[in-house]
C-alpha atoms as a PDB file:
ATOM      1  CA  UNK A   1     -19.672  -7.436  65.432  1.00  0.00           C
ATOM      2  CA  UNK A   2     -18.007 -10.309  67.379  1.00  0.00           C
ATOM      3  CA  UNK A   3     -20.623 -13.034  68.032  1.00  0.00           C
ATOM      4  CA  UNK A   4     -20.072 -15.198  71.094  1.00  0.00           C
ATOM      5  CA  UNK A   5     -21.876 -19.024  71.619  1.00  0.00           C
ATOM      6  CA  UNK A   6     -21.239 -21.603  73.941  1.00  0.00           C
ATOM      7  CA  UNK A   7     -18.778 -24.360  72.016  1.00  0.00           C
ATOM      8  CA  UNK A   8     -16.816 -27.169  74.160  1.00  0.00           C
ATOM      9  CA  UNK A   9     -13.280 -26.764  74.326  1.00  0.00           C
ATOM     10  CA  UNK A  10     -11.099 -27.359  71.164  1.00  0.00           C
ATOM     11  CA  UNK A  11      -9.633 -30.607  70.389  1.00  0.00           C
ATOM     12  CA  UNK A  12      -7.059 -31.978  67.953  1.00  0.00           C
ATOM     13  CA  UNK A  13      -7.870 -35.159  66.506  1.00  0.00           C
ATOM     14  CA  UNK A  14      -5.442 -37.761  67.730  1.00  0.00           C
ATOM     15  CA  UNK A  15      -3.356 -39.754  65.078  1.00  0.00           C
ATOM     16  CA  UNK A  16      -3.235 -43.173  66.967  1.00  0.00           C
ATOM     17  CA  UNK A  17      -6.445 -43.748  67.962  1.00  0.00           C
ATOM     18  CA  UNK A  18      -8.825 -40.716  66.139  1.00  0.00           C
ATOM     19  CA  UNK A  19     -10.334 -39.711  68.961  1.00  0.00           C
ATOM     20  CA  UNK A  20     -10.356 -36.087  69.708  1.00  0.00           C
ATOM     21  CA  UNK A  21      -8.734 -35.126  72.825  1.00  0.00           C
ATOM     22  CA  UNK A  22      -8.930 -31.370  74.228  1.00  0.00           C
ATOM     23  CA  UNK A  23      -6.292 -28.967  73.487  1.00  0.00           C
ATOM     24  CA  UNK A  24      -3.913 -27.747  76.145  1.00  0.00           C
ATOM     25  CA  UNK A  25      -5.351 -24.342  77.678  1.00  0.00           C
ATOM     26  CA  UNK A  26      -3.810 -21.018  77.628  1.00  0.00           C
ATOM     27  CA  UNK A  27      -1.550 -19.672  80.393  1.00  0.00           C
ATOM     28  CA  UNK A  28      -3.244 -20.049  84.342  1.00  0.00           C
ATOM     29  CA  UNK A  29      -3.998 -17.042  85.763  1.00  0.00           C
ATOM     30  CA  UNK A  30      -3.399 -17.101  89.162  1.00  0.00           C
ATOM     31  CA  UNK A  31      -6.980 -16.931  89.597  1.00  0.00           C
ATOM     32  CA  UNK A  32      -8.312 -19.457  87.855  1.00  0.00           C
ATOM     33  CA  UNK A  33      -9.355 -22.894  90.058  1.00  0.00           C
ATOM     34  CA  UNK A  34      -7.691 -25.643  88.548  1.00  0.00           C
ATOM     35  CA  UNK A  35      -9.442 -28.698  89.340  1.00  0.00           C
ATOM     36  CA  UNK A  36     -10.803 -29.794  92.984  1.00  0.00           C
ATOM     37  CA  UNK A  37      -9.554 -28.296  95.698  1.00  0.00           C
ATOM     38  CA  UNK A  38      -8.627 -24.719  95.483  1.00  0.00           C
ATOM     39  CA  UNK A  39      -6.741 -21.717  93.343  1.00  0.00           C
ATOM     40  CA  UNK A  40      -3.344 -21.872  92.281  1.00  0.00           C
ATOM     41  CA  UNK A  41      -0.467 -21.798  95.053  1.00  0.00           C
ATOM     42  CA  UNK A  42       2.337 -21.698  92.420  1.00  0.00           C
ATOM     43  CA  UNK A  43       1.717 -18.948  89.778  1.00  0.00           C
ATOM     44  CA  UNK A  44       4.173 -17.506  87.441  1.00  0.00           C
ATOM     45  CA  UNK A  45       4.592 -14.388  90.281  1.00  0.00           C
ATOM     46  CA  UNK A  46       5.756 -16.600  93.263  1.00  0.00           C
ATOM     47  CA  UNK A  47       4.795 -19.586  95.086  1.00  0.00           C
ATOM     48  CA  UNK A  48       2.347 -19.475  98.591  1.00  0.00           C
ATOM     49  CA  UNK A  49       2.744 -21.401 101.383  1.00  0.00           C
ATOM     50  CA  UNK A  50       0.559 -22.199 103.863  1.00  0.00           C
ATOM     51  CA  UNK A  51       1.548 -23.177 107.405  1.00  0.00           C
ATOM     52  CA  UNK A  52      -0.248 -26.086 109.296  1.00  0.00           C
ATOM     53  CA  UNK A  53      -1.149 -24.047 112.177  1.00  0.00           C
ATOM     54  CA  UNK A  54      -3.541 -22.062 109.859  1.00  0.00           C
ATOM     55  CA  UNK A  55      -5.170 -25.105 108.237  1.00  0.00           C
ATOM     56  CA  UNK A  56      -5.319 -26.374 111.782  1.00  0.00           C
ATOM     57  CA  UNK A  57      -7.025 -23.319 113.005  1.00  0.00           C
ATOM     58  CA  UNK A  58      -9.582 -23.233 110.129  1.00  0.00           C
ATOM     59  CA  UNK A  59     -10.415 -26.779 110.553  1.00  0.00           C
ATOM     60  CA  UNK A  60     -11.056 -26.120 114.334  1.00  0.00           C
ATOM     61  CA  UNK A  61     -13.057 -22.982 114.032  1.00  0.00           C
ATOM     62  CA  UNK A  62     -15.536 -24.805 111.326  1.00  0.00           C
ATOM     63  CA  UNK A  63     -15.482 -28.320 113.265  1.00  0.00           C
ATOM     64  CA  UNK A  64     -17.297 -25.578 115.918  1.00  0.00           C
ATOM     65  CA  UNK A  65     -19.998 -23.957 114.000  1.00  0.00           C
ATOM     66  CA  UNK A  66     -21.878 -27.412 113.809  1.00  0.00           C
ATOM     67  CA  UNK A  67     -24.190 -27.609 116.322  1.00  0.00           C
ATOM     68  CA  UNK A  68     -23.645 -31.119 117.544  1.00  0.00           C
ATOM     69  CA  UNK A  69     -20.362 -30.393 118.946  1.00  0.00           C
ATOM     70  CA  UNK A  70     -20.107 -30.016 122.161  1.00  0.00           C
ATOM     71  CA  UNK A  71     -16.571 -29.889 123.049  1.00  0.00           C
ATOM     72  CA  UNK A  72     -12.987 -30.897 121.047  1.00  0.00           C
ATOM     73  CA  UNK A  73      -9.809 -33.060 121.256  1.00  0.00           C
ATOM     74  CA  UNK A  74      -8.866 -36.064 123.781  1.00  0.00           C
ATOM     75  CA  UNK A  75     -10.259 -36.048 127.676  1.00  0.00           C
ATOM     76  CA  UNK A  76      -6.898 -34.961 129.063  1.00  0.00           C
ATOM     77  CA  UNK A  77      -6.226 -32.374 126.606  1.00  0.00           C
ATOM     78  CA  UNK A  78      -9.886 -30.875 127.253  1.00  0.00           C
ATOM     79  CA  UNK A  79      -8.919 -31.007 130.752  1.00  0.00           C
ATOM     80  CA  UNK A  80      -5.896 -29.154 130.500  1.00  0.00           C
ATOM     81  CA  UNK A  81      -7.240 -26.739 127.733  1.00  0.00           C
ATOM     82  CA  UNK A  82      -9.634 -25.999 130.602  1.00  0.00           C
ATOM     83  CA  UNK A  83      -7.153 -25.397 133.024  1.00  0.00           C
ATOM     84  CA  UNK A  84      -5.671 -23.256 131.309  1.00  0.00           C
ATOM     85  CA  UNK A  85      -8.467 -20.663 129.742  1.00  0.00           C
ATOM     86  CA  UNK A  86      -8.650 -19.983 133.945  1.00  0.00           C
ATOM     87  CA  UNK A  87      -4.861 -18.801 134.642  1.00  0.00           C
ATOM     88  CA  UNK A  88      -4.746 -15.451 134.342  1.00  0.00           C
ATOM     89  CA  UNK A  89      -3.832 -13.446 130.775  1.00  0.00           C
ATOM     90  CA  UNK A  90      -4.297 -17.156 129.148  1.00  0.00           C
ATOM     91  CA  UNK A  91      -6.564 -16.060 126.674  1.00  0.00           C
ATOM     92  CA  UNK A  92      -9.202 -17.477 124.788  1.00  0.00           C
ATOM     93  CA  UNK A  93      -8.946 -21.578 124.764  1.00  0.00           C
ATOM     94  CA  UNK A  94      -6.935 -22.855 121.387  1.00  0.00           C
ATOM     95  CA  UNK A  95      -9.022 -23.493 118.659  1.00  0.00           C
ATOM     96  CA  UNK A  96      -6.958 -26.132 117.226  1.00  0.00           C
ATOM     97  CA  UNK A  97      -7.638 -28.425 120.105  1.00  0.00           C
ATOM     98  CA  UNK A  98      -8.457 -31.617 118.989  1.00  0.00           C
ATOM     99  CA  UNK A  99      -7.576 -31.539 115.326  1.00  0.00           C
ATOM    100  CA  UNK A 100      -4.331 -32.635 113.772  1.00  0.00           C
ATOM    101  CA  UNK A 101      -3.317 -31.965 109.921  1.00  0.00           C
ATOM    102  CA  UNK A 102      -1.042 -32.997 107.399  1.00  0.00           C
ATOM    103  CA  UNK A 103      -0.132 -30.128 105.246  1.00  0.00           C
ATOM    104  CA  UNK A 104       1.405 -31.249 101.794  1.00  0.00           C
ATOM    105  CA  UNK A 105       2.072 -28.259  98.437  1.00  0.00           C
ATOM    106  CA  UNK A 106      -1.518 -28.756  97.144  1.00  0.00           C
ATOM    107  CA  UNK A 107      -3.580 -31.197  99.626  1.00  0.00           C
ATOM    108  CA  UNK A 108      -4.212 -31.476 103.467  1.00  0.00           C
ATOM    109  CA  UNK A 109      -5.929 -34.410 105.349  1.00  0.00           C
ATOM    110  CA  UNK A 110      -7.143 -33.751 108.873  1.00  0.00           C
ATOM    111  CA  UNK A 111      -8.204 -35.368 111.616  1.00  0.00           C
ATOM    112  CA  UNK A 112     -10.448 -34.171 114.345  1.00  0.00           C
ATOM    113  CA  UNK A 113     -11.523 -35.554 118.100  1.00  0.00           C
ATOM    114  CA  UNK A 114     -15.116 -34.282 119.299  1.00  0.00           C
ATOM    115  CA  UNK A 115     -17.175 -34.525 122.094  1.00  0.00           C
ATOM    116  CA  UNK A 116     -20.849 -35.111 120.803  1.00  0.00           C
ATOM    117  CA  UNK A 117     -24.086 -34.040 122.473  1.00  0.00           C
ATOM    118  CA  UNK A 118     -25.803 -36.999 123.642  1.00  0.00           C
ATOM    119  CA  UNK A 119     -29.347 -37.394 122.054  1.00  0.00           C
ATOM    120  CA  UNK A 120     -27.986 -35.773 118.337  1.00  0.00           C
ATOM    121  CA  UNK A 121     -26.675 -38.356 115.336  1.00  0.00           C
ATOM    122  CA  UNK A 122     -23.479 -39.080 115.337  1.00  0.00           C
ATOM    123  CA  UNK A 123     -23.311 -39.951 111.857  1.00  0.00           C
ATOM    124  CA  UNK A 124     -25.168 -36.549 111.102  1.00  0.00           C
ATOM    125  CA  UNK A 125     -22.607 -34.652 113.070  1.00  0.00           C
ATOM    126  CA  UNK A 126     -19.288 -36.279 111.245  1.00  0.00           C
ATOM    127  CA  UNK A 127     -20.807 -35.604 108.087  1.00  0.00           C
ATOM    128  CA  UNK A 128     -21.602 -31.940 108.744  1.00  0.00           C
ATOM    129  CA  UNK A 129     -18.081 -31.313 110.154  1.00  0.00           C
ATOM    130  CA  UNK A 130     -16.635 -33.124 107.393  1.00  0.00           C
ATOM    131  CA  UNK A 131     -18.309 -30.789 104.471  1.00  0.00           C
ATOM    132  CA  UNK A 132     -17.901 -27.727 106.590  1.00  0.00           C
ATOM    133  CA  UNK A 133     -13.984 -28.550 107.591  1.00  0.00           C
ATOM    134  CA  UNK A 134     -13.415 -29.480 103.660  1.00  0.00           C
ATOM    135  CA  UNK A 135     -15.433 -26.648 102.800  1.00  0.00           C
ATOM    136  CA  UNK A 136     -13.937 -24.165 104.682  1.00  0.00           C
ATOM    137  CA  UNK A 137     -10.487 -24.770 104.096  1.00  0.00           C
ATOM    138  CA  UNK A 138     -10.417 -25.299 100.363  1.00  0.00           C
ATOM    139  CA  UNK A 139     -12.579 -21.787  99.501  1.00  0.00           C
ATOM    140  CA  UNK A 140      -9.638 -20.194 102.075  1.00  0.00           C
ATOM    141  CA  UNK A 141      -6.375 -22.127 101.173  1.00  0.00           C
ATOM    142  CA  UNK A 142      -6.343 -23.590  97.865  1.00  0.00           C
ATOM    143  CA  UNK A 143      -5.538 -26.598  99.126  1.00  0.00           C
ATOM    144  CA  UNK A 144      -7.149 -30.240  98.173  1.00  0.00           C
ATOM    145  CA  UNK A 145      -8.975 -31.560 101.530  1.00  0.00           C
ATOM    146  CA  UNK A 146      -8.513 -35.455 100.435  1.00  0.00           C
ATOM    147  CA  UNK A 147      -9.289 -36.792 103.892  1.00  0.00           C
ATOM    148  CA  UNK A 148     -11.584 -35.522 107.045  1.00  0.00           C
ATOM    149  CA  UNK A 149     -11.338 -38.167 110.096  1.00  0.00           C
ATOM    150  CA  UNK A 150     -13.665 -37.562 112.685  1.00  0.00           C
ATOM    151  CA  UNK A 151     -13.182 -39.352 115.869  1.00  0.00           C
ATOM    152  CA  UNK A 152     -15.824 -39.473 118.734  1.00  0.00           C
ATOM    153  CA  UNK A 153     -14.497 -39.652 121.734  1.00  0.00           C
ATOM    154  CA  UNK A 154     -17.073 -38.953 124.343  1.00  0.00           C
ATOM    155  CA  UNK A 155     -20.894 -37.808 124.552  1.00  0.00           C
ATOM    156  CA  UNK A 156     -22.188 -34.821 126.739  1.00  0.00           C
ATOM    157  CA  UNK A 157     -24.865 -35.727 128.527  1.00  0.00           C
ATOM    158  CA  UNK A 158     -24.998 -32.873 130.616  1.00  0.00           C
ATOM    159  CA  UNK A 159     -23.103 -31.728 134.165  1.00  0.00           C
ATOM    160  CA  UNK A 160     -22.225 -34.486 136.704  1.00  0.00           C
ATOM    161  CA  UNK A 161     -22.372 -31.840 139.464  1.00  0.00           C
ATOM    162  CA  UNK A 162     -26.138 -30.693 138.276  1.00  0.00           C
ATOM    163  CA  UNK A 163     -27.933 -31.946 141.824  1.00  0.00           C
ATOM    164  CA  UNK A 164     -31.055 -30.624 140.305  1.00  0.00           C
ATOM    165  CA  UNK A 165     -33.106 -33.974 141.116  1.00  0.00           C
ATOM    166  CA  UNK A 166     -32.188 -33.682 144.636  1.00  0.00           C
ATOM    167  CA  UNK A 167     -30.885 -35.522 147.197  1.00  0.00           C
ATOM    168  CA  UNK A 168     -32.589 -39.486 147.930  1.00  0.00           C
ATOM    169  CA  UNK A 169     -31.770 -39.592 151.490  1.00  0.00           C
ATOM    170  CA  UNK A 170     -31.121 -36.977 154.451  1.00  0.00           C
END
């Protein structure tokens, strides 16, 4: 009967300055998670790469589950991202609008433009998109999410054609 207990990893004792130092694992599966950031992208079996588009697209699509986003990217590129979801056969509007990314072999940094709701914390909102973006695209990718910018540049404060209130004079 093999008995099994908990024991920290081995070391070997170090000549220069005796302390112990851990011994060098066994061969990586392509599995295992070393360190922060994500599973292997160079195994033994080949090497996976992973375009920008795709980290892009990730980063996008979890930048819009957080509720206090109410829109992405620059006012002219919203404006012509809305333009175009109303041609004909466009298609769904891009979900990489507003976010940029640097894609290196094992780490990304992104940077994303939002319109906020008006009313909700903007401090709360950058910090949910930044744990969901990094989040997100290290449990899919691999990859080590070492930066999240999150620029505000505008706040929704509802439609400038709403005439609700009425008109002051006739």
């Amino acid at each position: 009967m093999i008995a099994l207990s908990e024991t920290s990893a081995p070391t070997s004792a170090s000549t220069q300055g005796g302390s112990a130092q851990p011994a060098a694992p066994a061969r990586s599966s392509s599995l295992e998670r070393p360190g922060h950031g994500g599973a292997a992208l160079q195994t033994d079996r080949g090497v996976t790469t992973i375009a920008s588009s795709v980290v892009a697209k990730i980063a996008g699509m979890a930048t819009q589950e957080i509720p206090g986003v109410q829109g992405m990217g620059k006012s002219l590129t919203r404006t012509l991202g809305a333009l175009r979801t109303k041609l004909p056969g466009a298609g769904a509007p891009a979900t990489t609008q507003g976010v940029s990314v640097e894609v290196g072999e094992r780490q990304t940094a992104v940077d994303i433009d939002i319109v906020a709701y008006y009313g909700q914390s903007i401090v709360e909102t950058a910090n949910a998109i930044r744990e969901n973006v990094i989040e997100r695209i290290e449990a899919m990718t691999g990859l080590e999410v070492v930066e999240v910018n999150v620029s505000v540049e505008d706040l929704y404060v509802g439609s400038d054609d709403d005439d609700s209130q009425g008109s002051r004079v006739e």
